[in-house]
N, C-alpha and C. Protein backbone atom coordinates (compact mmCIF):
# COMPACT_ATOMS: atom_id res chain seq x y z
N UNK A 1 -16.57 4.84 -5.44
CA UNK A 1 -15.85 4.11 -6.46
C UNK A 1 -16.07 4.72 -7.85
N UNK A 2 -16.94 5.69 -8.03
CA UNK A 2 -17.36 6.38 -9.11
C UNK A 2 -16.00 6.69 -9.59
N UNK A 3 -14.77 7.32 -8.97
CA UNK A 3 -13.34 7.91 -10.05
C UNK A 3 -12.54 6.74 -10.10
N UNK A 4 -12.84 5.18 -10.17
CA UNK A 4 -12.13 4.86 -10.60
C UNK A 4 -12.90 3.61 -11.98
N UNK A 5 -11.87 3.48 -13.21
CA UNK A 5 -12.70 3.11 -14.04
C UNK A 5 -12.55 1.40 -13.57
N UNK A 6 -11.82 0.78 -13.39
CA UNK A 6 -11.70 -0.48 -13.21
C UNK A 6 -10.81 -1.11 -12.29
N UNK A 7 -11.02 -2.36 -11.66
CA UNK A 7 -10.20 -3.14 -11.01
C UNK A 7 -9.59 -4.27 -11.67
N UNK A 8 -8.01 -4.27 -11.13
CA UNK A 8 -7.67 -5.50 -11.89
C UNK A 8 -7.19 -5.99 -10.82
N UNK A 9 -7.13 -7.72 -10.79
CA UNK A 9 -6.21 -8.00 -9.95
C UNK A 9 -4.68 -8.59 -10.27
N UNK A 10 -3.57 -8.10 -8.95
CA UNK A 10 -2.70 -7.75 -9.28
C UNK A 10 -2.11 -8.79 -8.82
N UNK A 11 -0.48 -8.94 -8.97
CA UNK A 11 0.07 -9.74 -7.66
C UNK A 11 0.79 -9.44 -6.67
N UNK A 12 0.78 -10.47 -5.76
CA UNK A 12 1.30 -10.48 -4.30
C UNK A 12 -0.22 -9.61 -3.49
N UNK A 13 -1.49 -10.42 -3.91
CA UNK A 13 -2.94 -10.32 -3.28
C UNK A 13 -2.86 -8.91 -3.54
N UNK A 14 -2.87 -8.18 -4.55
CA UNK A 14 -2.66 -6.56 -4.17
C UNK A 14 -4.00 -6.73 -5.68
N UNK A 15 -4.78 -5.73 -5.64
CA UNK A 15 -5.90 -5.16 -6.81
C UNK A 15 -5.61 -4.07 -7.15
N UNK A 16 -5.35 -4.16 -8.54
CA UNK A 16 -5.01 -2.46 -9.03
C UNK A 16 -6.16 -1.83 -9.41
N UNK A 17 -6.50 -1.20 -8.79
CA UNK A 17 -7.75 -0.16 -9.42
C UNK A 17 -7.40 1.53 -9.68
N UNK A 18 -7.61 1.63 -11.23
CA UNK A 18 -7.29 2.51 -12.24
C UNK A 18 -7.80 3.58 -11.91
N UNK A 19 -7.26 4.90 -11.54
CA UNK A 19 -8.17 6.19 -11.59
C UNK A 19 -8.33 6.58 -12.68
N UNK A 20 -9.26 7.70 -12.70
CA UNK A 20 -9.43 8.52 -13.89
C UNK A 20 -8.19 9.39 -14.23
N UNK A 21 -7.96 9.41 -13.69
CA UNK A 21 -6.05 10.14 -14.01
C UNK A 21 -5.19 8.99 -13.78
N UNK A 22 -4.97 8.81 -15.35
CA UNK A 22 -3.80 7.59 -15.66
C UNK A 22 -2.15 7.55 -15.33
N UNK A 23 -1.99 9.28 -14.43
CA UNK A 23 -0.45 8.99 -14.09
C UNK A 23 -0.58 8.43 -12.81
N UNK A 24 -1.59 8.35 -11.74
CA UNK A 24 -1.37 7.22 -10.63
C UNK A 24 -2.09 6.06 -11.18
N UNK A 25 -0.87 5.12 -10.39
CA UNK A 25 -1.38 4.09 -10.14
C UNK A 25 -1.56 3.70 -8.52
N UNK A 26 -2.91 2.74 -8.07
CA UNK A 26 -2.68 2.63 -7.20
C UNK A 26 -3.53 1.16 -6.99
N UNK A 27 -3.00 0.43 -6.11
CA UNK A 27 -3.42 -0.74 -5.49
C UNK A 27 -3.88 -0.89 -3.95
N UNK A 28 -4.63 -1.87 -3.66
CA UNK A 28 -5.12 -1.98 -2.55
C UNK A 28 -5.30 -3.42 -2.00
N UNK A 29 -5.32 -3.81 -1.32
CA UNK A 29 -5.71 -4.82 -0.43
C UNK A 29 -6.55 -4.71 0.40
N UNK A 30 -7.86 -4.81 0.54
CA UNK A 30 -8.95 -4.65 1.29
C UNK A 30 -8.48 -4.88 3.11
N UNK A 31 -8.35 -6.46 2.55
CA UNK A 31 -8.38 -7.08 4.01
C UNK A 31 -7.43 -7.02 4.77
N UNK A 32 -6.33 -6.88 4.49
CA UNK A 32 -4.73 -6.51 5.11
C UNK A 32 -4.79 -4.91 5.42
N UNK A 33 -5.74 -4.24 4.87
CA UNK A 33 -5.97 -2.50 5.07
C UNK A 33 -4.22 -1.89 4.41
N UNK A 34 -4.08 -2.16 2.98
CA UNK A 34 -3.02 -1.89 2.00
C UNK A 34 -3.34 -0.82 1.17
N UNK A 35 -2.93 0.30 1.18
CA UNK A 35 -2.66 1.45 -0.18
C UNK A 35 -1.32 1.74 -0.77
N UNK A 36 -1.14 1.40 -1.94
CA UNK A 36 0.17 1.93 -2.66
C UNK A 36 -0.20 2.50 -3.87
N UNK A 37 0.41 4.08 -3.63
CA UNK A 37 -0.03 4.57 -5.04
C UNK A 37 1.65 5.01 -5.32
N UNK A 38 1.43 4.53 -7.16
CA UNK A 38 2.47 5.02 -7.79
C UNK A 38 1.91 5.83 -8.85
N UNK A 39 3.14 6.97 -9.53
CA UNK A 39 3.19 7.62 -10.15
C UNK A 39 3.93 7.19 -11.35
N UNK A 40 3.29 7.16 -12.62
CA UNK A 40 3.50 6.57 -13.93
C UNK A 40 5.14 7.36 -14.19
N UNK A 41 5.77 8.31 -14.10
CA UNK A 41 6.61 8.84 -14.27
C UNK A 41 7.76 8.55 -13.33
N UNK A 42 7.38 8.05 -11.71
CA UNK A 42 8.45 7.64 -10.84
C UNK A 42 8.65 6.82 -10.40
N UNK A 43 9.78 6.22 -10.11
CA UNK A 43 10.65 4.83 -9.72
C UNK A 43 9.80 4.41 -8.56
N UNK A 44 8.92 5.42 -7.49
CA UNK A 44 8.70 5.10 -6.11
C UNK A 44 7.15 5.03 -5.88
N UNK A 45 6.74 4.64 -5.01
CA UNK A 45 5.52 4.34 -4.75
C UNK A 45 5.11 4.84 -3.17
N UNK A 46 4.00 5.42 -2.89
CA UNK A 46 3.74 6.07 -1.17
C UNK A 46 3.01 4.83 -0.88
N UNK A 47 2.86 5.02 0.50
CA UNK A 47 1.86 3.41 0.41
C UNK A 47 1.30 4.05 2.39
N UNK A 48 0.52 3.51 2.92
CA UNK A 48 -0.49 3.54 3.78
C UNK A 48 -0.87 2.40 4.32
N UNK A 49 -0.09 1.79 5.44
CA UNK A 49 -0.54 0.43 6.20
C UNK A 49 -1.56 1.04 7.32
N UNK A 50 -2.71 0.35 7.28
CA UNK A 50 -3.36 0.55 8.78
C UNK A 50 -3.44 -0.86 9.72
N UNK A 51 -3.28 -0.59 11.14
CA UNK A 51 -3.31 -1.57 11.74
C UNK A 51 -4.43 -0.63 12.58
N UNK A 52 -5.33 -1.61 12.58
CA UNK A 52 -6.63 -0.98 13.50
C UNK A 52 -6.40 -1.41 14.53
N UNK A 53 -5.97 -2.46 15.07
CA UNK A 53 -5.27 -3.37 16.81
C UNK A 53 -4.65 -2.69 17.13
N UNK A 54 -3.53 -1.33 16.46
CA UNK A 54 -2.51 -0.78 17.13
C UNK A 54 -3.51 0.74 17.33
N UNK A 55 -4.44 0.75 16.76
CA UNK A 55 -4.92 1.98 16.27
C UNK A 55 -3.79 2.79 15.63
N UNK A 56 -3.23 2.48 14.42
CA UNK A 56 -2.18 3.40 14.06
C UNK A 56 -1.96 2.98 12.29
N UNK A 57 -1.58 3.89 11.76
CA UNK A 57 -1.50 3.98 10.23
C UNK A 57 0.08 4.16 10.24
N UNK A 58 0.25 3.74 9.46
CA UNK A 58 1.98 3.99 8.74
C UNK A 58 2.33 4.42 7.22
N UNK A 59 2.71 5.38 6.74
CA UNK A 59 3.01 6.39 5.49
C UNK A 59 4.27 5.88 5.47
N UNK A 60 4.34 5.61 3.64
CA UNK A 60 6.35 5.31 3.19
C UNK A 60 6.51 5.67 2.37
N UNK A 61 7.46 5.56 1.56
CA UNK A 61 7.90 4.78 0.18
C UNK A 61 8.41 3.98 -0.01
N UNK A 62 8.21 3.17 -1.24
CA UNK A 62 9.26 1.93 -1.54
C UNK A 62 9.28 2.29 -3.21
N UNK A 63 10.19 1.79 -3.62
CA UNK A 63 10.48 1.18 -4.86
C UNK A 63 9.52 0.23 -5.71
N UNK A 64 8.84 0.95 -7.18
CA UNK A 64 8.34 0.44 -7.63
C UNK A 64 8.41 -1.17 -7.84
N UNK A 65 10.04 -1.71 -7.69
CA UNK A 65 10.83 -2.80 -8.37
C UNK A 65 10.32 -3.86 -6.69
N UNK A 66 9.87 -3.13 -5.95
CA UNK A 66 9.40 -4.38 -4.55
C UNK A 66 8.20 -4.09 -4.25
N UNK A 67 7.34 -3.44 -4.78
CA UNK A 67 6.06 -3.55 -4.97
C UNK A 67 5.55 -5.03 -4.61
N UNK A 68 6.19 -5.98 -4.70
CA UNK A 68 5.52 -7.38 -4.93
C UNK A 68 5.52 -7.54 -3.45
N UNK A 69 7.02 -7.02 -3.10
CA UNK A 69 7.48 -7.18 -1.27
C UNK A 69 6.42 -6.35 0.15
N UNK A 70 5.49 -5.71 -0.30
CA UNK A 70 5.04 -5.00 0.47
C UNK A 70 4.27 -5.60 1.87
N UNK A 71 4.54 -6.64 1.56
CA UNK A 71 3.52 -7.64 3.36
C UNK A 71 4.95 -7.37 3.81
N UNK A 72 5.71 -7.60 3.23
CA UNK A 72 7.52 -7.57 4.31
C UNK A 72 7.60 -6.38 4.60
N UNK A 73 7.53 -5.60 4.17
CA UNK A 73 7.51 -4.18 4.32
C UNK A 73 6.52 -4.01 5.73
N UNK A 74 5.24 -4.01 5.37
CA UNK A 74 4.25 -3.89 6.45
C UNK A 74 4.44 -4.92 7.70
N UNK A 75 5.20 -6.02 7.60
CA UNK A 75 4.87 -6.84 8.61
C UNK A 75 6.27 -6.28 9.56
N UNK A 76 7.55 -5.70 8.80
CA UNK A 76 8.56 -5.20 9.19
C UNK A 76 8.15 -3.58 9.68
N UNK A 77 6.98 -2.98 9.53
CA UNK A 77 6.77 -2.10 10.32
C UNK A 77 6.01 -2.31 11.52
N UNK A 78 5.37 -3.19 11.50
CA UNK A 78 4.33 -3.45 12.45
C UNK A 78 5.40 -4.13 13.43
N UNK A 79 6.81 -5.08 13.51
CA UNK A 79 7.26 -5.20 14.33
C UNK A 79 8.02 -4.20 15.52
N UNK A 80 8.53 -3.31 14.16
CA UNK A 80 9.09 -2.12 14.58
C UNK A 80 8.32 -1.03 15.76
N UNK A 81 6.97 -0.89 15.49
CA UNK A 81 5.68 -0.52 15.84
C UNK A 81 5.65 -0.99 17.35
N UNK A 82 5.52 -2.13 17.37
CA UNK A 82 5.56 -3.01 18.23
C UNK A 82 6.77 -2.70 19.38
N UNK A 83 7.63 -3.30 19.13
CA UNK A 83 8.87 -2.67 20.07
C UNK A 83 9.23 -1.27 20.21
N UNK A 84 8.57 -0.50 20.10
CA UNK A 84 8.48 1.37 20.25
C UNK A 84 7.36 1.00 21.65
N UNK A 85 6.70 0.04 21.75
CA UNK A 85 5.32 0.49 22.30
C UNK A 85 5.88 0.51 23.56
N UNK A 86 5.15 1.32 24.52
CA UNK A 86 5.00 1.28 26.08
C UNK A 86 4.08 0.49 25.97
N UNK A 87 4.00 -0.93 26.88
CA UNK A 87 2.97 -1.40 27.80
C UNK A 87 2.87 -1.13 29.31
């Protein structure tokens, strides 16, 4: 946690914690296993769902402007996830 200077908390349960390089931003959610980092200069944001039950991670983008939306996002991949699966 040393490169980052502070945590704030954010909304829609998300904590923004500040790097030492002020053009990302990025947030997290501990307990939901949430990363979204944005870039101070772009509209979009990458983001990193893990589901440890599926054993599987999921990489995106979304739009800075639904940032707030991101459990819909994740819960709409994890269904998707879901119906791909072989049992």
């Amino acid at each position: 946690m040393d490169m980052y200077r502070e945590r704030i908390p954010f909304e829609s349960a998300l904590t923004r914690i500040t790097p030492l390089d002020f053009w990302l931003q990025t947030y997290v959610n501990v307990e939901e296993e949430a990363i979204l980092e944005c870039l101070s200069l772009s509209d979009g944001c990458d983001f990193t769902f893990y589901y440890r039950d599926l054993t599987l991670a999921v990489q995106g983008s979304l739009s800075k402007d639904k940032l707030s939306q991101w459990r819909a996002v994740k819960d709409g991949a994890r269904t998707l996830l879901e119906r791909w699966m072989v049992r």
